[in-house]
C-alpha atoms as a PDB file:
ATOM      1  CA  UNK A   1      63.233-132.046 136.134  1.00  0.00           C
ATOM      2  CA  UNK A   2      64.536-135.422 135.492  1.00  0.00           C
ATOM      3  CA  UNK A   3      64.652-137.173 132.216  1.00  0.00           C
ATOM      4  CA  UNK A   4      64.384-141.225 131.925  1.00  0.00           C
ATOM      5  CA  UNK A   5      66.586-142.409 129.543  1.00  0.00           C
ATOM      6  CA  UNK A   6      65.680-146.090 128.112  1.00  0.00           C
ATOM      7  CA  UNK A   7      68.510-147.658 126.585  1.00  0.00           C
ATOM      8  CA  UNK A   8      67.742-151.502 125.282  1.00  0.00           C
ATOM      9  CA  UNK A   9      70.422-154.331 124.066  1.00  0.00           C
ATOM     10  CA  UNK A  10      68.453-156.702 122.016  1.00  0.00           C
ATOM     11  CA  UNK A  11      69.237-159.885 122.266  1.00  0.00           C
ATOM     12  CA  UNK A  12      66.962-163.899 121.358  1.00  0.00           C
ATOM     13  CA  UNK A  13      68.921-164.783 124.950  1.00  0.00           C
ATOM     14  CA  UNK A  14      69.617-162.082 126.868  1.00  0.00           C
ATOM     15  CA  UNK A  15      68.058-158.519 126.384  1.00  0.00           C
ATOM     16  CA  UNK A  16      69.355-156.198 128.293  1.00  0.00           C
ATOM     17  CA  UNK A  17      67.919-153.020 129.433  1.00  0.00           C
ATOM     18  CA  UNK A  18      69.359-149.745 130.984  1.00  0.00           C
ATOM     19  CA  UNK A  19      67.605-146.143 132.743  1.00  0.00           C
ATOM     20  CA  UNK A  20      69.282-143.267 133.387  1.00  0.00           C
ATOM     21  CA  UNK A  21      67.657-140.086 135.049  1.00  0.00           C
ATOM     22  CA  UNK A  22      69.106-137.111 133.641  1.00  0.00           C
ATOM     23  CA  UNK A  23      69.093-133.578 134.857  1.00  0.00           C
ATOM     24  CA  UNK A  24      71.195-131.462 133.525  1.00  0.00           C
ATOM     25  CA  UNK A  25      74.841-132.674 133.816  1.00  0.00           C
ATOM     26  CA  UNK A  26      73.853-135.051 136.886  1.00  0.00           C
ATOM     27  CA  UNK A  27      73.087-138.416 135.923  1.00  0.00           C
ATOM     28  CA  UNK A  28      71.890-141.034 138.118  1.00  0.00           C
ATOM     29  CA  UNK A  29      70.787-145.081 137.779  1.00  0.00           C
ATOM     30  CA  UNK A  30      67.055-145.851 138.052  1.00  0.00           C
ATOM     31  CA  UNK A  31      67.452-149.625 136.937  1.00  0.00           C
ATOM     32  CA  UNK A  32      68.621-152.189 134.710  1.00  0.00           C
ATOM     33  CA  UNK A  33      68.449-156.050 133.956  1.00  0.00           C
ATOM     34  CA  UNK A  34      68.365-158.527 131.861  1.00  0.00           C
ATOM     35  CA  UNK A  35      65.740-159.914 130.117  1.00  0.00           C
ATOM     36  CA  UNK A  36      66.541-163.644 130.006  1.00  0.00           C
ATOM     37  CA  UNK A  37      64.619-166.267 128.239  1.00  0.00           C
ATOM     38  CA  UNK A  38      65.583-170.251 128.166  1.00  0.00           C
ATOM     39  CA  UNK A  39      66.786-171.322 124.721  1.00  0.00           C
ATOM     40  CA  UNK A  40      64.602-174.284 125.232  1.00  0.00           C
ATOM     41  CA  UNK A  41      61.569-172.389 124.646  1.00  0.00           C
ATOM     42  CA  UNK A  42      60.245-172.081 120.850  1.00  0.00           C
ATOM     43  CA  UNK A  43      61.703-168.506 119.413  1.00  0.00           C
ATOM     44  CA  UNK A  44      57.850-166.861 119.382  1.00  0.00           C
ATOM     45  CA  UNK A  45      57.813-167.695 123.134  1.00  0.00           C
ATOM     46  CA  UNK A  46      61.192-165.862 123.640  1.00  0.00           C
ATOM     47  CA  UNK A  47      60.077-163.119 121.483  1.00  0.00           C
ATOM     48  CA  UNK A  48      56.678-162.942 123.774  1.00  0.00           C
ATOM     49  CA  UNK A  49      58.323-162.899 126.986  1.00  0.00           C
ATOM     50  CA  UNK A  50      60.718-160.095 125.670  1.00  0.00           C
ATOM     51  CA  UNK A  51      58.160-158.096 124.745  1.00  0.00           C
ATOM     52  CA  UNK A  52      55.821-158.890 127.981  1.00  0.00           C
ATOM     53  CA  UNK A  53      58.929-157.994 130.245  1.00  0.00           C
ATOM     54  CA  UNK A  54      59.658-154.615 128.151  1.00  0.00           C
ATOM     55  CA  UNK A  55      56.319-153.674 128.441  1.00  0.00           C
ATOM     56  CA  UNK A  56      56.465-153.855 131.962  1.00  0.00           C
ATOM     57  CA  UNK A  57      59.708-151.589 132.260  1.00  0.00           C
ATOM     58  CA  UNK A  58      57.963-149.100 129.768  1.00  0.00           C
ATOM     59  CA  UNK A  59      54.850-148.716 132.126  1.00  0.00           C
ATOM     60  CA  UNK A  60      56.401-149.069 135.380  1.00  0.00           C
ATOM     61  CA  UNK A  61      59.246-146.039 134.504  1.00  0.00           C
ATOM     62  CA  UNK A  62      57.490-144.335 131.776  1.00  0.00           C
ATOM     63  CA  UNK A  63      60.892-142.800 129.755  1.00  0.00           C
ATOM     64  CA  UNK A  64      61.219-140.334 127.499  1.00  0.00           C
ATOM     65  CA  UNK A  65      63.253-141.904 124.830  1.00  0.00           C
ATOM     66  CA  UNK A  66      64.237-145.781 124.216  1.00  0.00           C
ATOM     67  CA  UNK A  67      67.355-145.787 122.972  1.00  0.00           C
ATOM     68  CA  UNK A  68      69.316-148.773 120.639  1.00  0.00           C
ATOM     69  CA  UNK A  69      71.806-150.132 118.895  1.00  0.00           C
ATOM     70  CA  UNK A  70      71.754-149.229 114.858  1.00  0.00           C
ATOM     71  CA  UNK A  71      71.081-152.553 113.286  1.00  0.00           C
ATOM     72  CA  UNK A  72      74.864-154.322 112.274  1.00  0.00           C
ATOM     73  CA  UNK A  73      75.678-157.594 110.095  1.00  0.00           C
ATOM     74  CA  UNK A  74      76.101-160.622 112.093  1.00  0.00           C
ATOM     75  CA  UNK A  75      78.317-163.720 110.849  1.00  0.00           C
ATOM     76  CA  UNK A  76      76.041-165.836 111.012  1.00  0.00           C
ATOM     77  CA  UNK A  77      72.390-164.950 108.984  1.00  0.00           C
ATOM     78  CA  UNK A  78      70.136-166.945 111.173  1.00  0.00           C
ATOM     79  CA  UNK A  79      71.800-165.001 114.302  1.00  0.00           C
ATOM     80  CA  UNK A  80      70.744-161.264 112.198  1.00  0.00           C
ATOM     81  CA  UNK A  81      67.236-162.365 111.808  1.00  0.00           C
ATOM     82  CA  UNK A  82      66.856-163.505 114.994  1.00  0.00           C
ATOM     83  CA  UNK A  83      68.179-160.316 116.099  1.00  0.00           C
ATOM     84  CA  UNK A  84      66.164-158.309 113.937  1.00  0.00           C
ATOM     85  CA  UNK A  85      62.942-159.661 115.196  1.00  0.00           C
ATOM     86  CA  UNK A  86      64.177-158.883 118.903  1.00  0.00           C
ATOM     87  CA  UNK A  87      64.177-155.718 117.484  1.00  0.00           C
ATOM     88  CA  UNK A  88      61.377-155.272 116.403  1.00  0.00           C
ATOM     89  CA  UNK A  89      59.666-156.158 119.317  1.00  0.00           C
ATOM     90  CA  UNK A  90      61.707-153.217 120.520  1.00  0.00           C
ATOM     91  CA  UNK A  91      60.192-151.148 118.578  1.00  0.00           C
ATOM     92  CA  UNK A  92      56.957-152.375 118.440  1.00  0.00           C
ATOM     93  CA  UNK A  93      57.007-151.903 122.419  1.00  0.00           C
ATOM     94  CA  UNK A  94      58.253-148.177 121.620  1.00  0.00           C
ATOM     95  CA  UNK A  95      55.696-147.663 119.255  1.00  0.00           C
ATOM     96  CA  UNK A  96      52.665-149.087 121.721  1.00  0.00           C
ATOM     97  CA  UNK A  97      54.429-146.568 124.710  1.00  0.00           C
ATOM     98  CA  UNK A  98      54.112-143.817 121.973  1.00  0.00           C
ATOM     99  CA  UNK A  99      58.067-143.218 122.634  1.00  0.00           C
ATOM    100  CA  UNK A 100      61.083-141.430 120.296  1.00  0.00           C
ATOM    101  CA  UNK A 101      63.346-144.083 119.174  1.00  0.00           C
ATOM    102  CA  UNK A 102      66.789-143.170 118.942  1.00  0.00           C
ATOM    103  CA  UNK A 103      69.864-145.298 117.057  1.00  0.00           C
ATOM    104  CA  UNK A 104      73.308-145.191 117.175  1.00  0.00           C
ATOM    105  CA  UNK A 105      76.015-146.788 116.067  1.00  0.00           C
ATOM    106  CA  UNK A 106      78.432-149.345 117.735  1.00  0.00           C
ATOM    107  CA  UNK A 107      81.291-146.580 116.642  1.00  0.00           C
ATOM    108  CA  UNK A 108      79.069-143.741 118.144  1.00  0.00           C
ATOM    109  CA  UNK A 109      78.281-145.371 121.570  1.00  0.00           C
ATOM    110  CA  UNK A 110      82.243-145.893 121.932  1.00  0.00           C
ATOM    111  CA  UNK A 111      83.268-142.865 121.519  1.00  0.00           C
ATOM    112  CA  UNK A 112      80.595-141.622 123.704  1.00  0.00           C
ATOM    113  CA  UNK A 113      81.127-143.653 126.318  1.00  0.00           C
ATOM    114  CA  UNK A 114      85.077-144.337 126.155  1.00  0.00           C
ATOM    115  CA  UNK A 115      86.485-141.727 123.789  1.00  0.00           C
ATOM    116  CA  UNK A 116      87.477-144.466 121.536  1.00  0.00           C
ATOM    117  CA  UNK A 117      85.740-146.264 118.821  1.00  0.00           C
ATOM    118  CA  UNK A 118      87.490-149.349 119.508  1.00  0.00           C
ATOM    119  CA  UNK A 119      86.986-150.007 122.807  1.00  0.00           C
ATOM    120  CA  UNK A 120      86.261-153.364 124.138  1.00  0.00           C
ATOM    121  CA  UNK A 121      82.999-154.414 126.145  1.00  0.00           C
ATOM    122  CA  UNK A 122      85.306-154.452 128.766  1.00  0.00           C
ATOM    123  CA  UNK A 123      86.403-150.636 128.652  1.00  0.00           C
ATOM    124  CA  UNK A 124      82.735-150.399 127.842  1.00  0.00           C
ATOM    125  CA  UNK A 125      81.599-151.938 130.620  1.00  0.00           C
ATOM    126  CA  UNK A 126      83.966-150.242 133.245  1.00  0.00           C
ATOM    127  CA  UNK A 127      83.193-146.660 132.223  1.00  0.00           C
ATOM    128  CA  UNK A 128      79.587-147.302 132.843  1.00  0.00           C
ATOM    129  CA  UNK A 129      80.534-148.572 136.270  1.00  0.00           C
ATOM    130  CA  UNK A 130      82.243-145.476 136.613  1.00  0.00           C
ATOM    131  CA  UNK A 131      79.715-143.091 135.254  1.00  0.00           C
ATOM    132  CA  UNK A 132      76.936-144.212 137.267  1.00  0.00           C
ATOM    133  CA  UNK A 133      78.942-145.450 140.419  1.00  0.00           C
ATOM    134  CA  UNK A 134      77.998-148.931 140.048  1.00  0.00           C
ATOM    135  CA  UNK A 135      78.936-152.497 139.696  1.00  0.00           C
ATOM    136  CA  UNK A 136      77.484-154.303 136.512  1.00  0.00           C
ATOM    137  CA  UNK A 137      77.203-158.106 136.400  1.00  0.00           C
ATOM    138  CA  UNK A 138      76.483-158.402 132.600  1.00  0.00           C
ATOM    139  CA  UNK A 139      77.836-157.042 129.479  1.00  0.00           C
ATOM    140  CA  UNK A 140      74.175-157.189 127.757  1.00  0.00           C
ATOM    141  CA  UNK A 141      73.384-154.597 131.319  1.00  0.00           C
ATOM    142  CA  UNK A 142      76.332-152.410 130.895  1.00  0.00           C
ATOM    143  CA  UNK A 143      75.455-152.071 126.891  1.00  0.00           C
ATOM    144  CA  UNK A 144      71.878-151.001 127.602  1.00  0.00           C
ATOM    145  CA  UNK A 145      73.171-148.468 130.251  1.00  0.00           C
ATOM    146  CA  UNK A 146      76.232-147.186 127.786  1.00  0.00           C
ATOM    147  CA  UNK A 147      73.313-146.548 124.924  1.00  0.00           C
ATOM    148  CA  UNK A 148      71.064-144.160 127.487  1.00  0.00           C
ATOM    149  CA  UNK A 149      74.144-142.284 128.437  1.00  0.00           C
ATOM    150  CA  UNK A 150      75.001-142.147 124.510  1.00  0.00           C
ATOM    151  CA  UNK A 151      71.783-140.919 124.127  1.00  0.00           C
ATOM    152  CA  UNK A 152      72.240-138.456 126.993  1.00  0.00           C
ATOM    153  CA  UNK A 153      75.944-136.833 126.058  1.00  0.00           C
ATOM    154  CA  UNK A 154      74.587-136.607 122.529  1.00  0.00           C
ATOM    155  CA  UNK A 155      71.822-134.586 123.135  1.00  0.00           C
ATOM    156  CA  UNK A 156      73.862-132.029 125.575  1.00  0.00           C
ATOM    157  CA  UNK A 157      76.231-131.565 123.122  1.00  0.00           C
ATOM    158  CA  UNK A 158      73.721-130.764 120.618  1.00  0.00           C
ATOM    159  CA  UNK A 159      72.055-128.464 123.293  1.00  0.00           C
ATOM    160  CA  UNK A 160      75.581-126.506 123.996  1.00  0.00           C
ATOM    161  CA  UNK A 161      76.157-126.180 120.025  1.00  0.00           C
ATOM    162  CA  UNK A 162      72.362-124.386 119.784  1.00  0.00           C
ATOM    163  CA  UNK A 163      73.748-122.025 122.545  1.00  0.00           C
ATOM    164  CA  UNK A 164      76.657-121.182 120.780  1.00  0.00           C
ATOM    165  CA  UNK A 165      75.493-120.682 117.727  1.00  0.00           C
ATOM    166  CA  UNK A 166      72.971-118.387 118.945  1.00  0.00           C
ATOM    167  CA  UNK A 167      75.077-115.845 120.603  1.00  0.00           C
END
């Protein structure tokens, strides 16, 4: 039986979003996107179309997890806020779809997803091409993507370490 894996990029411009079926070892790409909205428009009308948009992903796929980035300082303070609200129509979205949140850090996904905690959002992106044996147009995509498979090698791993340490 498959598992749907939502991982989400938050961002006021570009959100991007990323599903993985998992079964087993096999992993496979349902979809992913971006969820653009003009800078033009006021910031509560970027945060509503976010959230109208996510809402639709979560109902159309119906995943078992949502999956994102642990919250990081930005340079710039208005950028963090912004970003934290994007977030929390995130979770708010989660919350509605009755869905686990998971969170993990920009160190964690690397490692997870390049074997390096210092990878760029090229390497980043180019692994996830060659995970799911696709071609990504966006880094915002390619994030989203890189946090379900985080999601997906980190519970495996924890399922192999309950094996072992039951024998």
């Amino acid at each position: 039986m498959s598992l749907i894996i939502l991982g989400v990029d938050p961002g006021s411009r570009a959100t991007g979003y990323g599903l993985v079926a998992a079964d087993g070892d096999r992993l496979s790409h349902v979809d992913s996107g971006c969820i653009t909205v003009p800078s033009s428009l006021p910031h509560s009308r970027r945060l509503t179309r976010i959230y109208q948009r996510l809402a639709e992903v979560l109902q159309r796929y119906q995943p078992a997890a949502l999956v994102v980035e642990e919250v990081f300082l930005a340079h710039n303070v208005q950028s963090t806020i912004k970003l934290g609200q994007v977030r929390g129509i995130i979770l708010l979205a989660a919350g509605q779809a009755d869905l686990p949140v998971f969170e993990y850090s920009p160190l964690v996904l690397k490692k997870a997803i390049v074997g390096y905690g210092q990878a760029t959002k090229t390497q980043m992106l180019l692994m996830v091409e060659k995970l799911l044996h696709l071609k990504i147009s966006n880094h915002n995509t390619a994030d989203a993507l890189a946090l379900s498979l985080c999601h997906h090698f980190h519970c495996r791993w924890h399922q192999h370490l309950e094996a072992a340490t039951s024998l």
